[in-house]
PDB file of N, CA and C in Angstrom:
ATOM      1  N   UNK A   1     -10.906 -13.650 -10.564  1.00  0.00           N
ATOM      2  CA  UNK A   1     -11.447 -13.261  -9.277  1.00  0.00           C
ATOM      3  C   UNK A   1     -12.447 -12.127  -9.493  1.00  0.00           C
ATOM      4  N   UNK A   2     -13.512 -12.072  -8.200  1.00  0.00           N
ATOM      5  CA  UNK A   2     -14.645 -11.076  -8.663  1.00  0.00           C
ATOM      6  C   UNK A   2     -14.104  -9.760  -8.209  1.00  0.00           C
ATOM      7  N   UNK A   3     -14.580  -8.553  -8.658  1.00  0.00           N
ATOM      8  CA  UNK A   3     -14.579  -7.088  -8.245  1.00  0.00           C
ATOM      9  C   UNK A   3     -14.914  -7.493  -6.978  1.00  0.00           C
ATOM     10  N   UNK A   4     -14.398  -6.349  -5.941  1.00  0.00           N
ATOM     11  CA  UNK A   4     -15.015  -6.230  -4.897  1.00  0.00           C
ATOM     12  C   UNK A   4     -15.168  -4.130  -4.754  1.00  0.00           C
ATOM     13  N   UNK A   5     -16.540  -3.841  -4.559  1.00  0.00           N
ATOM     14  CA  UNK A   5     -16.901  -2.949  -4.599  1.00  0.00           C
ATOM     15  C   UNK A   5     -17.266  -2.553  -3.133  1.00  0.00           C
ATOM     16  N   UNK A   6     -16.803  -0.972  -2.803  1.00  0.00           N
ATOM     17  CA  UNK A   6     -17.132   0.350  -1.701  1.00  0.00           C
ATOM     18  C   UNK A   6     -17.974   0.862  -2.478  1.00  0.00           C
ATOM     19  N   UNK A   7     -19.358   0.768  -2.225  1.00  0.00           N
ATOM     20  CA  UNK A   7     -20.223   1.878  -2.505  1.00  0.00           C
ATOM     21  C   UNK A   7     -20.143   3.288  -2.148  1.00  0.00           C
ATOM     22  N   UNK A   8     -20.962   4.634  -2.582  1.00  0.00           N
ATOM     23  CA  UNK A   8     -20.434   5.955  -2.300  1.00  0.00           C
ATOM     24  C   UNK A   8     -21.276   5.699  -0.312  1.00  0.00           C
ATOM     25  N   UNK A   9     -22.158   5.246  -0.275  1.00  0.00           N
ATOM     26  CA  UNK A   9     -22.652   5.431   1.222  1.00  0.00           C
ATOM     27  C   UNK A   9     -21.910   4.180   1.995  1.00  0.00           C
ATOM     28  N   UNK A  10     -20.878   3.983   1.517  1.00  0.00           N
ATOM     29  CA  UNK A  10     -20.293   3.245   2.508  1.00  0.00           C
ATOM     30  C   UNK A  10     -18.954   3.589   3.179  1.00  0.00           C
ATOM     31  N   UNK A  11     -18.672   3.601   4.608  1.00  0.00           N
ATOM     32  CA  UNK A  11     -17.769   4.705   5.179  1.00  0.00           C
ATOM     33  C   UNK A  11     -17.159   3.111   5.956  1.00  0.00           C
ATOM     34  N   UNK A  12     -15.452   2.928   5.694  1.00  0.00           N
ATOM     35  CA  UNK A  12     -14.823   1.942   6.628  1.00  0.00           C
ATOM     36  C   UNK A  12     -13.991   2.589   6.882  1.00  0.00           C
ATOM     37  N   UNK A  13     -13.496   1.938   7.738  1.00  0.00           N
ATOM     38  CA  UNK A  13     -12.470   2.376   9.018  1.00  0.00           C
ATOM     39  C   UNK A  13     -11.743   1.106   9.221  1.00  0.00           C
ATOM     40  N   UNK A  14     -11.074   1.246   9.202  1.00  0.00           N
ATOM     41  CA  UNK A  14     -10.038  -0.329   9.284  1.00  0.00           C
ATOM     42  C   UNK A  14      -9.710  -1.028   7.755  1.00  0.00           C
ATOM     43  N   UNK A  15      -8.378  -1.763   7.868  1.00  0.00           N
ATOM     44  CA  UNK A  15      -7.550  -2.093   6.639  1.00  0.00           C
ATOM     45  C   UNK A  15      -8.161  -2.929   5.896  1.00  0.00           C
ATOM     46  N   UNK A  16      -7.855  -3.438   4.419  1.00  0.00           N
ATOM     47  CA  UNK A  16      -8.856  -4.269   3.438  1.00  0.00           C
ATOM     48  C   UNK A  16      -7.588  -4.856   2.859  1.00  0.00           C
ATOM     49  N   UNK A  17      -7.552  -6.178   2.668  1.00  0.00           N
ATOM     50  CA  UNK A  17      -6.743  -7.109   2.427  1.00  0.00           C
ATOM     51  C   UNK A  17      -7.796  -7.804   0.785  1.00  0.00           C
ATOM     52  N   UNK A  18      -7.232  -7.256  -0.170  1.00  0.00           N
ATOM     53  CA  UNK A  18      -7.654  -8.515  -0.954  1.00  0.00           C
ATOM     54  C   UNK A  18      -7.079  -8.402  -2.358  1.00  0.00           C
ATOM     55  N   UNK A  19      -5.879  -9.160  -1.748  1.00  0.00           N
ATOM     56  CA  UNK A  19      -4.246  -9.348  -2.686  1.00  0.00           C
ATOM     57  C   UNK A  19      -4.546  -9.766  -4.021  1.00  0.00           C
ATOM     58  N   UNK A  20      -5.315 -10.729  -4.217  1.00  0.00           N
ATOM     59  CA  UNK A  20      -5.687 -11.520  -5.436  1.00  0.00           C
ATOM     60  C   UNK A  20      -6.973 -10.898  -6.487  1.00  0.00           C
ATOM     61  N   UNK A  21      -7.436  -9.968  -5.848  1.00  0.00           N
ATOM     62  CA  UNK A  21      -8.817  -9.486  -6.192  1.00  0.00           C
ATOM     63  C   UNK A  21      -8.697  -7.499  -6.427  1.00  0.00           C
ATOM     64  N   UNK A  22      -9.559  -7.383  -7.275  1.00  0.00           N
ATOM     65  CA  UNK A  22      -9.656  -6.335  -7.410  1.00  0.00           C
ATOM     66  C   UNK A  22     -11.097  -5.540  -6.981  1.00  0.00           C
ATOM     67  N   UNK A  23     -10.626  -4.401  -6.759  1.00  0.00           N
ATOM     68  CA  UNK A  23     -11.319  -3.450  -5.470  1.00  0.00           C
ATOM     69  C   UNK A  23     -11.800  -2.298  -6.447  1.00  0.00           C
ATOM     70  N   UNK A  24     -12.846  -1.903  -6.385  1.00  0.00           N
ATOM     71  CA  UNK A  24     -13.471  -0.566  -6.786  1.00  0.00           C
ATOM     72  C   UNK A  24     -14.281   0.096  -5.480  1.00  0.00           C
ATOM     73  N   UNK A  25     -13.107   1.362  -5.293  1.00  0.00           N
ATOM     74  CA  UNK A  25     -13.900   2.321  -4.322  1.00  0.00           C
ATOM     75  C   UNK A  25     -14.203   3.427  -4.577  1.00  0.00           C
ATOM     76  N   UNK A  26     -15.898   3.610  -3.970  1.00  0.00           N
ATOM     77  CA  UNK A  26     -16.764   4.890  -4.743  1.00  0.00           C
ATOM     78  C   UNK A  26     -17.439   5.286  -3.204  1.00  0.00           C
ATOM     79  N   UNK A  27     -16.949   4.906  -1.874  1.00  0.00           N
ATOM     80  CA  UNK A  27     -17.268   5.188  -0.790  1.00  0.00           C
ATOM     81  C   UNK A  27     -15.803   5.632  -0.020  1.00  0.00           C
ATOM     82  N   UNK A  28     -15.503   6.000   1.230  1.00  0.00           N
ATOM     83  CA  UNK A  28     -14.550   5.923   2.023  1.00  0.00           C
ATOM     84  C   UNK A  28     -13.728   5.081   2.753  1.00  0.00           C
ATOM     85  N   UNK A  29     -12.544   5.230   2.879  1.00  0.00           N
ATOM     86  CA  UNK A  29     -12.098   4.150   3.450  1.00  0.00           C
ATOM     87  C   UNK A  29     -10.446   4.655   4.326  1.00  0.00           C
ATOM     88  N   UNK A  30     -10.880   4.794   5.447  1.00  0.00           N
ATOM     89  CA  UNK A  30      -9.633   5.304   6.843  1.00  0.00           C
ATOM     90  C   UNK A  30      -9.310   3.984   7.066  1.00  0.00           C
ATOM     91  N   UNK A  31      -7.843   3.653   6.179  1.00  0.00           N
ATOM     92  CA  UNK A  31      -7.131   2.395   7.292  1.00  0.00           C
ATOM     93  C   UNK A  31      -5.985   1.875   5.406  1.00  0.00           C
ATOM     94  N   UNK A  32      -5.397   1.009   5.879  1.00  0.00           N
ATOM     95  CA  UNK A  32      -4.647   0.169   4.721  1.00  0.00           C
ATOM     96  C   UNK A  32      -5.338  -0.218   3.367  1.00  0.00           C
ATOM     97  N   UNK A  33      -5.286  -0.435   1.947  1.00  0.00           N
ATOM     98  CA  UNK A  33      -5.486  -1.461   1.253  1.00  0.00           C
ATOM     99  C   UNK A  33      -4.379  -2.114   0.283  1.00  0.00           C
ATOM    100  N   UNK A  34      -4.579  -3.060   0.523  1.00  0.00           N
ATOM    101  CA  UNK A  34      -3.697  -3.996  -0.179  1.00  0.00           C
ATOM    102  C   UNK A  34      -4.888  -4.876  -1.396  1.00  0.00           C
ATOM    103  N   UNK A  35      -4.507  -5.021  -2.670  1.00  0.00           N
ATOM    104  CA  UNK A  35      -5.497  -5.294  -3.699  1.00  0.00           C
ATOM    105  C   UNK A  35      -4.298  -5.542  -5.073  1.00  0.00           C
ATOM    106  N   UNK A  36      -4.921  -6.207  -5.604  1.00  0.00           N
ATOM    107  CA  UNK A  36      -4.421  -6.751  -6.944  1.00  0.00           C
ATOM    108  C   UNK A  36      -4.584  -5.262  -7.729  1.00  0.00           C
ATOM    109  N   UNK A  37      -5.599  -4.981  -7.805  1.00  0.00           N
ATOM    110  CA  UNK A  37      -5.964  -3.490  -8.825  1.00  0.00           C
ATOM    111  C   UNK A  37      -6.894  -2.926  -8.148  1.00  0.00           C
ATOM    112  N   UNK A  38      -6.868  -1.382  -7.759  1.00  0.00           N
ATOM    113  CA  UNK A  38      -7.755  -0.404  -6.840  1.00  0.00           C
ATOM    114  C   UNK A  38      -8.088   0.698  -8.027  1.00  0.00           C
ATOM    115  N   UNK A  39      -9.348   0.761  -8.086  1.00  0.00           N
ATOM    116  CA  UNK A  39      -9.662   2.189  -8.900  1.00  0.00           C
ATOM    117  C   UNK A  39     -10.409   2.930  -7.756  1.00  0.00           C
ATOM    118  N   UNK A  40      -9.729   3.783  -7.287  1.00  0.00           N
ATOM    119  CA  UNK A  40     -10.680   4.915  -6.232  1.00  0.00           C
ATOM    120  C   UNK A  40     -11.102   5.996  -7.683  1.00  0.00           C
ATOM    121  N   UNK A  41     -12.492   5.799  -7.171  1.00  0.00           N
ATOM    122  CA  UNK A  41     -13.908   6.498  -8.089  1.00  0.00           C
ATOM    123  C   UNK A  41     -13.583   8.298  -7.644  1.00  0.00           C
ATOM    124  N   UNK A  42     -14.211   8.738  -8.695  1.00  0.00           N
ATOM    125  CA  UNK A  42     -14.326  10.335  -8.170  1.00  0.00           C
ATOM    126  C   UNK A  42     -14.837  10.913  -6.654  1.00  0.00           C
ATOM    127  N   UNK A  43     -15.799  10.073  -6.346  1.00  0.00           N
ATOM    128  CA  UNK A  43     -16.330  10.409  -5.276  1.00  0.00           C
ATOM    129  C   UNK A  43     -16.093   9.470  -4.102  1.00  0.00           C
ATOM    130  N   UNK A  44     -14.623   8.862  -4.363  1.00  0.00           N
ATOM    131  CA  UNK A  44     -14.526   7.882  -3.083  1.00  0.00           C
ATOM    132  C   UNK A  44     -12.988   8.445  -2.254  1.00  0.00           C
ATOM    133  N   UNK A  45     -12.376   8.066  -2.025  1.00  0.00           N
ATOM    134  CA  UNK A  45     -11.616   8.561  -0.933  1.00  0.00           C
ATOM    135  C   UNK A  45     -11.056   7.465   0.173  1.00  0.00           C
ATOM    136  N   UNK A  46      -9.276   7.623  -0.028  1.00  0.00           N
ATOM    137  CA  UNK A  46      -8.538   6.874   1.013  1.00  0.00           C
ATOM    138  C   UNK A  46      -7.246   7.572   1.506  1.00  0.00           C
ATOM    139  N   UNK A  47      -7.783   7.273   3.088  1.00  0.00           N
ATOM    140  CA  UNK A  47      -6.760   7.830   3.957  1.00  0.00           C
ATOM    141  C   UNK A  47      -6.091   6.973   4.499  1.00  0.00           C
ATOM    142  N   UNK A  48      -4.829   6.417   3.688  1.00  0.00           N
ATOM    143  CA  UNK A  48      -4.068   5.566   4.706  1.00  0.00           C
ATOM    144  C   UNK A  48      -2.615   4.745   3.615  1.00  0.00           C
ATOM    145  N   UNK A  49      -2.384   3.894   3.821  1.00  0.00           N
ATOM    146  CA  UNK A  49      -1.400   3.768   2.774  1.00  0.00           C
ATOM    147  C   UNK A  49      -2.341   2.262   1.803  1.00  0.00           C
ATOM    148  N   UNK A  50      -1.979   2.590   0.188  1.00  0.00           N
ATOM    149  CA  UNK A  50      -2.380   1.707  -0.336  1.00  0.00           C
ATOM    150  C   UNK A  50      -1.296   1.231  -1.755  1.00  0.00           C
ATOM    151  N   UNK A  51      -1.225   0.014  -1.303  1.00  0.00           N
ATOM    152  CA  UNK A  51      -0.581  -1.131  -2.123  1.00  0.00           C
ATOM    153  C   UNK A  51      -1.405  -1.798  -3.317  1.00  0.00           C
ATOM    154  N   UNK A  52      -0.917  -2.087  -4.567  1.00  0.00           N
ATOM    155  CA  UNK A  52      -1.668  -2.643  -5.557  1.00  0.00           C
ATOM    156  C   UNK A  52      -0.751  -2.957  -6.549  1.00  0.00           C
ATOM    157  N   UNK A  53      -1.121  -3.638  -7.210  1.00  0.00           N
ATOM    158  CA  UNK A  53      -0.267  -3.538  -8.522  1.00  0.00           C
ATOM    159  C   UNK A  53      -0.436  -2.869  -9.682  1.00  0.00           C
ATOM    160  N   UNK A  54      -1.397  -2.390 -10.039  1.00  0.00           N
ATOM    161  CA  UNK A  54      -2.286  -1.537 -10.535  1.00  0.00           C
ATOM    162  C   UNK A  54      -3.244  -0.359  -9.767  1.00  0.00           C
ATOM    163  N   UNK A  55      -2.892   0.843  -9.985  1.00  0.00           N
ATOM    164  CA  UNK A  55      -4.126   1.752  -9.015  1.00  0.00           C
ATOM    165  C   UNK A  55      -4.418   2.836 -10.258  1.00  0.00           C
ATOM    166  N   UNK A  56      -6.107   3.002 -10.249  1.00  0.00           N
ATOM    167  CA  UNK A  56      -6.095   4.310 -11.036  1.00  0.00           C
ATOM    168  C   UNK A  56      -6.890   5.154  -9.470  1.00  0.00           C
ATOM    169  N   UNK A  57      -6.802   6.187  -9.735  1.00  0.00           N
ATOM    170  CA  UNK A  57      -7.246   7.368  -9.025  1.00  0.00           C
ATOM    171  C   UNK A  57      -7.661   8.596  -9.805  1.00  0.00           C
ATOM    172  N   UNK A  58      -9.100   8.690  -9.787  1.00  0.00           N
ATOM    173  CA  UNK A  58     -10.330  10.038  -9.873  1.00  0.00           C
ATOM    174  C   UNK A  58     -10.408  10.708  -8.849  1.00  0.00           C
ATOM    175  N   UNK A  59     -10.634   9.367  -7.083  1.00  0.00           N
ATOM    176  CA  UNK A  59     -11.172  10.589  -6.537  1.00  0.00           C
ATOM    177  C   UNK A  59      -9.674  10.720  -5.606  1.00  0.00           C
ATOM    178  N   UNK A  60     -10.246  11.244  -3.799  1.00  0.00           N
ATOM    179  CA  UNK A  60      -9.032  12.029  -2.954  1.00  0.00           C
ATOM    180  C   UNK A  60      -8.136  10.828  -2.430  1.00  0.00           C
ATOM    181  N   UNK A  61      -6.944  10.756  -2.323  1.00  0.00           N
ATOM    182  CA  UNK A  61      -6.148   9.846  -1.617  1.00  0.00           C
ATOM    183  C   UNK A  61      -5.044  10.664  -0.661  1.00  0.00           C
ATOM    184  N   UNK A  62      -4.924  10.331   0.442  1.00  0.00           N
ATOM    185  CA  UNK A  62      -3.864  10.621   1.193  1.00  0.00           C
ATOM    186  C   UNK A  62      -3.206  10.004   2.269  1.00  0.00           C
ATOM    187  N   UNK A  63      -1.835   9.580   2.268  1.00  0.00           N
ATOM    188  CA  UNK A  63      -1.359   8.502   2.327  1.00  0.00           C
ATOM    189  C   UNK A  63       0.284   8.698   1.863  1.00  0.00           C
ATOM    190  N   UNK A  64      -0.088   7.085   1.353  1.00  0.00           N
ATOM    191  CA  UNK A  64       0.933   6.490   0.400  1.00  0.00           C
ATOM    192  C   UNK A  64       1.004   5.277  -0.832  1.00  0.00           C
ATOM    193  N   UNK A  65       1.168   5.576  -1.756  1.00  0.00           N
ATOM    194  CA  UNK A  65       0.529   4.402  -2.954  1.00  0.00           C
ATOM    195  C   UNK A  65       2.047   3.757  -2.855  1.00  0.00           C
ATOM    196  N   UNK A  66       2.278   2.368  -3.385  1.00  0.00           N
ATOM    197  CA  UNK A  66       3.106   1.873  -3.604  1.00  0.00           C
ATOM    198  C   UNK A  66       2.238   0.706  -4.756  1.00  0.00           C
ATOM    199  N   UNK A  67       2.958   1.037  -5.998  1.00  0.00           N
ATOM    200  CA  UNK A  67       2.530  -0.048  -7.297  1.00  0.00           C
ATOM    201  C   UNK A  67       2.741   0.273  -8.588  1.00  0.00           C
ATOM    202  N   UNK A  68       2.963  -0.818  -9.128  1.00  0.00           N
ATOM    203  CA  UNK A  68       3.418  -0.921 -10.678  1.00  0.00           C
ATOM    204  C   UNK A  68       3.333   0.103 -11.580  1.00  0.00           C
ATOM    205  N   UNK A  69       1.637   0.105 -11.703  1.00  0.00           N
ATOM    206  CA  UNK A  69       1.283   0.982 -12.806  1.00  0.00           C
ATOM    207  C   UNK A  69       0.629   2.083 -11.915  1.00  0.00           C
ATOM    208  N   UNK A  70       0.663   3.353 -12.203  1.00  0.00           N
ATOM    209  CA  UNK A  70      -0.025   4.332 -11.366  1.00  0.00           C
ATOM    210  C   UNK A  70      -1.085   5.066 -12.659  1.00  0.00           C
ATOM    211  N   UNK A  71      -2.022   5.474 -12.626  1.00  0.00           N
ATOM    212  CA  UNK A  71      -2.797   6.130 -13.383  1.00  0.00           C
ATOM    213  C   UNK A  71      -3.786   7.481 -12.617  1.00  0.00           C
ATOM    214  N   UNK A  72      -3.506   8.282 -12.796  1.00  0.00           N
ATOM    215  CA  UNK A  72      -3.705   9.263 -12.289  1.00  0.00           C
ATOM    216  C   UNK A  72      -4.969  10.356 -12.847  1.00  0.00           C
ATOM    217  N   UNK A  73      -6.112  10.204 -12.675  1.00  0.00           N
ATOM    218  CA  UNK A  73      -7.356  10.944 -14.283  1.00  0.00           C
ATOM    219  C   UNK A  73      -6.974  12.771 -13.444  1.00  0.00           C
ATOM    220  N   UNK A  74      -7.754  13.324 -14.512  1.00  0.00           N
ATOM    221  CA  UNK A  74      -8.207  14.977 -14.284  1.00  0.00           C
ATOM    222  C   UNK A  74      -8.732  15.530 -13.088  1.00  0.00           C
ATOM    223  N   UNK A  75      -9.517  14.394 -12.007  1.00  0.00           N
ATOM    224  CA  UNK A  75      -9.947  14.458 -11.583  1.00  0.00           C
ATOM    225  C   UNK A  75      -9.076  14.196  -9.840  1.00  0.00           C
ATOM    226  N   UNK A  76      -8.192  13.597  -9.948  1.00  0.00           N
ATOM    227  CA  UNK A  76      -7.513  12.996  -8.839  1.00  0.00           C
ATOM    228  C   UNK A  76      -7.156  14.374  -8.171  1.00  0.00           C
ATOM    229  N   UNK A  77      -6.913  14.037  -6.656  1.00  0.00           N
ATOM    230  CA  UNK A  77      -6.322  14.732  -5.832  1.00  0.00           C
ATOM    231  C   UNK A  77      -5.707  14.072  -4.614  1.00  0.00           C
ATOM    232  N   UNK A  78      -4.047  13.668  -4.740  1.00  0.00           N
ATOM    233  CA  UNK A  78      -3.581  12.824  -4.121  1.00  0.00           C
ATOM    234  C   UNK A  78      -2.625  13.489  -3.936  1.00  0.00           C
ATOM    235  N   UNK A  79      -2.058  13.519  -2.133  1.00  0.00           N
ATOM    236  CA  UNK A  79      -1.637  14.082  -1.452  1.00  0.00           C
ATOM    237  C   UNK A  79      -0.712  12.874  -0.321  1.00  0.00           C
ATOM    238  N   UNK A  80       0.447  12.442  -1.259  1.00  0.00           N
ATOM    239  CA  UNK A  80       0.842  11.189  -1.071  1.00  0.00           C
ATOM    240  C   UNK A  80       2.507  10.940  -1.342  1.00  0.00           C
ATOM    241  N   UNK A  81       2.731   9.783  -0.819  1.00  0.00           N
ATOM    242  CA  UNK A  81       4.172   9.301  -0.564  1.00  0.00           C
ATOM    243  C   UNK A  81       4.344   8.429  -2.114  1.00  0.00           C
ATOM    244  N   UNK A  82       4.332   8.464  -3.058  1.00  0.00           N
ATOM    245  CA  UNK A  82       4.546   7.845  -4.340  1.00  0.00           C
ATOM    246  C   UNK A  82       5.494   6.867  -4.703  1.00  0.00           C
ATOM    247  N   UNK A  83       5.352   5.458  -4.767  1.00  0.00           N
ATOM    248  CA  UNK A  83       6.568   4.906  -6.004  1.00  0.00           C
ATOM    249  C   UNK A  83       5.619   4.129  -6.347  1.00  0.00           C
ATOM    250  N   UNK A  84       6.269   3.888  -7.820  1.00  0.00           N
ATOM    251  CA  UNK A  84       5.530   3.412  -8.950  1.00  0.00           C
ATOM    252  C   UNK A  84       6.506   2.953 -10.004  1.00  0.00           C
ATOM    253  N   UNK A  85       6.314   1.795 -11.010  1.00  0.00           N
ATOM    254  CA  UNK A  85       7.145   1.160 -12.148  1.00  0.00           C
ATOM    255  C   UNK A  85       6.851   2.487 -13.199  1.00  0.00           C
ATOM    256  N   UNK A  86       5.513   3.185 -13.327  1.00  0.00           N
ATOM    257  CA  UNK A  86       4.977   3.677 -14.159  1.00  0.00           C
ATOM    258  C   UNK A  86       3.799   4.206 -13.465  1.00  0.00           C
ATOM    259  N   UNK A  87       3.734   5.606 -14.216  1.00  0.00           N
ATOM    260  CA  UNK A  87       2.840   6.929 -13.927  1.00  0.00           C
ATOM    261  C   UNK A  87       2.334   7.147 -15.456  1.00  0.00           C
ATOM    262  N   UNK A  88       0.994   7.838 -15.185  1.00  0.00           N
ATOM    263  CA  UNK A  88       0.498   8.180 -16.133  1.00  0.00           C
ATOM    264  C   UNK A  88      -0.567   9.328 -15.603  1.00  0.00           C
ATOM    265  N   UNK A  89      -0.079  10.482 -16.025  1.00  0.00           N
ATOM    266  CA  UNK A  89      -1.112  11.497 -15.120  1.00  0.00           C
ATOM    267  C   UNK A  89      -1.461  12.154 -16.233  1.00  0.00           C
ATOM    268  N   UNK A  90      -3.290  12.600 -16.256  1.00  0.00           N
ATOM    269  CA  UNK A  90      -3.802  13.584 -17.540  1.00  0.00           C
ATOM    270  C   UNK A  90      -3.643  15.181 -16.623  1.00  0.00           C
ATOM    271  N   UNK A  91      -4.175  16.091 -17.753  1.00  0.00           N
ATOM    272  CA  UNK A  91      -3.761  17.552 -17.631  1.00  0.00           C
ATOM    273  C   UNK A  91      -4.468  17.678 -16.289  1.00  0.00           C
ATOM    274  N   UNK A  92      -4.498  18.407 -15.047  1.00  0.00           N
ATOM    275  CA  UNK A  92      -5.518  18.645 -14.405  1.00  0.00           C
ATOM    276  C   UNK A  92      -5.883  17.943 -12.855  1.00  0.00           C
ATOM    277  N   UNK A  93      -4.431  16.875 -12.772  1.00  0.00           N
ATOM    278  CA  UNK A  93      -4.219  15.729 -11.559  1.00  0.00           C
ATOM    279  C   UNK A  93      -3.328  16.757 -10.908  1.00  0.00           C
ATOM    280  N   UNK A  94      -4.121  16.928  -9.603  1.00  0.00           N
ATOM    281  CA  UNK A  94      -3.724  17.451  -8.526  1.00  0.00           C
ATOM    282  C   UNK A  94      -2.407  16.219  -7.313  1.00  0.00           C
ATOM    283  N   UNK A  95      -1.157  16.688  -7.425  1.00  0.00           N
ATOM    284  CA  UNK A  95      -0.416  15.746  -6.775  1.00  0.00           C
ATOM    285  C   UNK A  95       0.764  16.416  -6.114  1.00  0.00           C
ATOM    286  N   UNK A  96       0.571  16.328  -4.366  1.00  0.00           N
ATOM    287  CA  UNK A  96       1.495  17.108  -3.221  1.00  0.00           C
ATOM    288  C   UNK A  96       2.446  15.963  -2.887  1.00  0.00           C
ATOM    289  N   UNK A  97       3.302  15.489  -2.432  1.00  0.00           N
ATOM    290  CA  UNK A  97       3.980  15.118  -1.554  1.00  0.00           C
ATOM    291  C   UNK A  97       4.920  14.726  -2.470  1.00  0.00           C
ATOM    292  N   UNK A  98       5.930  13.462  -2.411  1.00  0.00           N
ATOM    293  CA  UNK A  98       6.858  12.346  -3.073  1.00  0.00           C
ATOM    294  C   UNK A  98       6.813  11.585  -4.321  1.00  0.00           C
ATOM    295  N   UNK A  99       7.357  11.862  -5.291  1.00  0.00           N
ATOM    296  CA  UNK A  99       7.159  10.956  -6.124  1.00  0.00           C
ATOM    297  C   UNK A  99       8.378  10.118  -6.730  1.00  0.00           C
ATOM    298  N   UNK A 100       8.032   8.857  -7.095  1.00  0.00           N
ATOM    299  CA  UNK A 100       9.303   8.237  -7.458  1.00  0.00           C
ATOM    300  C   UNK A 100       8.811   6.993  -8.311  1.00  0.00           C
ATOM    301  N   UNK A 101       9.355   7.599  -9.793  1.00  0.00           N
ATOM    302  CA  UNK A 101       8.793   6.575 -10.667  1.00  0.00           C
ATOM    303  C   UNK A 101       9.870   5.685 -11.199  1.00  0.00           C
ATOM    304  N   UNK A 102      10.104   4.816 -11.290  1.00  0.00           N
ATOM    305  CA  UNK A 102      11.671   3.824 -11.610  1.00  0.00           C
ATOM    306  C   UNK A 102      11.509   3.463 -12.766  1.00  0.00           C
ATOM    307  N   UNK A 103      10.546   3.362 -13.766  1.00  0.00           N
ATOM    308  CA  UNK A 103      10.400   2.598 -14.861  1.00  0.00           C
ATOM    309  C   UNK A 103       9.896   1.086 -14.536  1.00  0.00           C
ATOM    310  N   UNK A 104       9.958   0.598 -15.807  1.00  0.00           N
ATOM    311  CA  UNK A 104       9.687  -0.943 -16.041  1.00  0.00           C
ATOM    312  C   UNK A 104      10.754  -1.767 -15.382  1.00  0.00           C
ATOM    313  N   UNK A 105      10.741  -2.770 -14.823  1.00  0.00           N
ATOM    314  CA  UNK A 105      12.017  -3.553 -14.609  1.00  0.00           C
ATOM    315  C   UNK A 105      12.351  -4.328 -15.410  1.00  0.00           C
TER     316      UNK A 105
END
């Protein structure tokens, strides 16, 4: 399946459904995503709860992640309700709220 890309000048509002497909956001996005694999970019940003099976995070999230693998860069600042199979955070990841990592199943 193809990428589906949020540019940085692109601002949504309302939820993004695309279960099978993977999402790169480098713009904003107020509302749900649900995605196979989400990389929110340094300069992109989500306010709302997001589902994936895979998520890395550079830029701001606040919310709630729910997914497999969590990856977390230097750069992240996520202010969020957490579970995850697996976390992986470098020196320098800013992270407020819940976390709950279970392992592999």
């Amino acid at each position: 399946m193809t990428d589906s890309v949020i540019e940085e000048d692109l601002i949504i509002e309302g939820n993004i459904n695309a279960s099978k497909g993977d999402l790169d956001i480098k713009g904003r996005v107020t509302g749900n995503v649900n995605a196979h694999a989400v990389k929110l970019h340094l300069k992109g940003s989500i306010d709302g709860e997001l589902s994936a099976k895979i998520v890395t995070i550079e830029g701001k999230h606040k919310g709630s992640v729910q997914c497999d693998e969590l990856t977390l860069t230097s750069t992240s600042d996520l202010n969020a309700k957490v579970a995850a199979q697996t976390m992986t955070t470098e020196n320098g990841a800013k992270i407020a709220g819940t976390v709950k990592v279970t392992g592999k199943p």
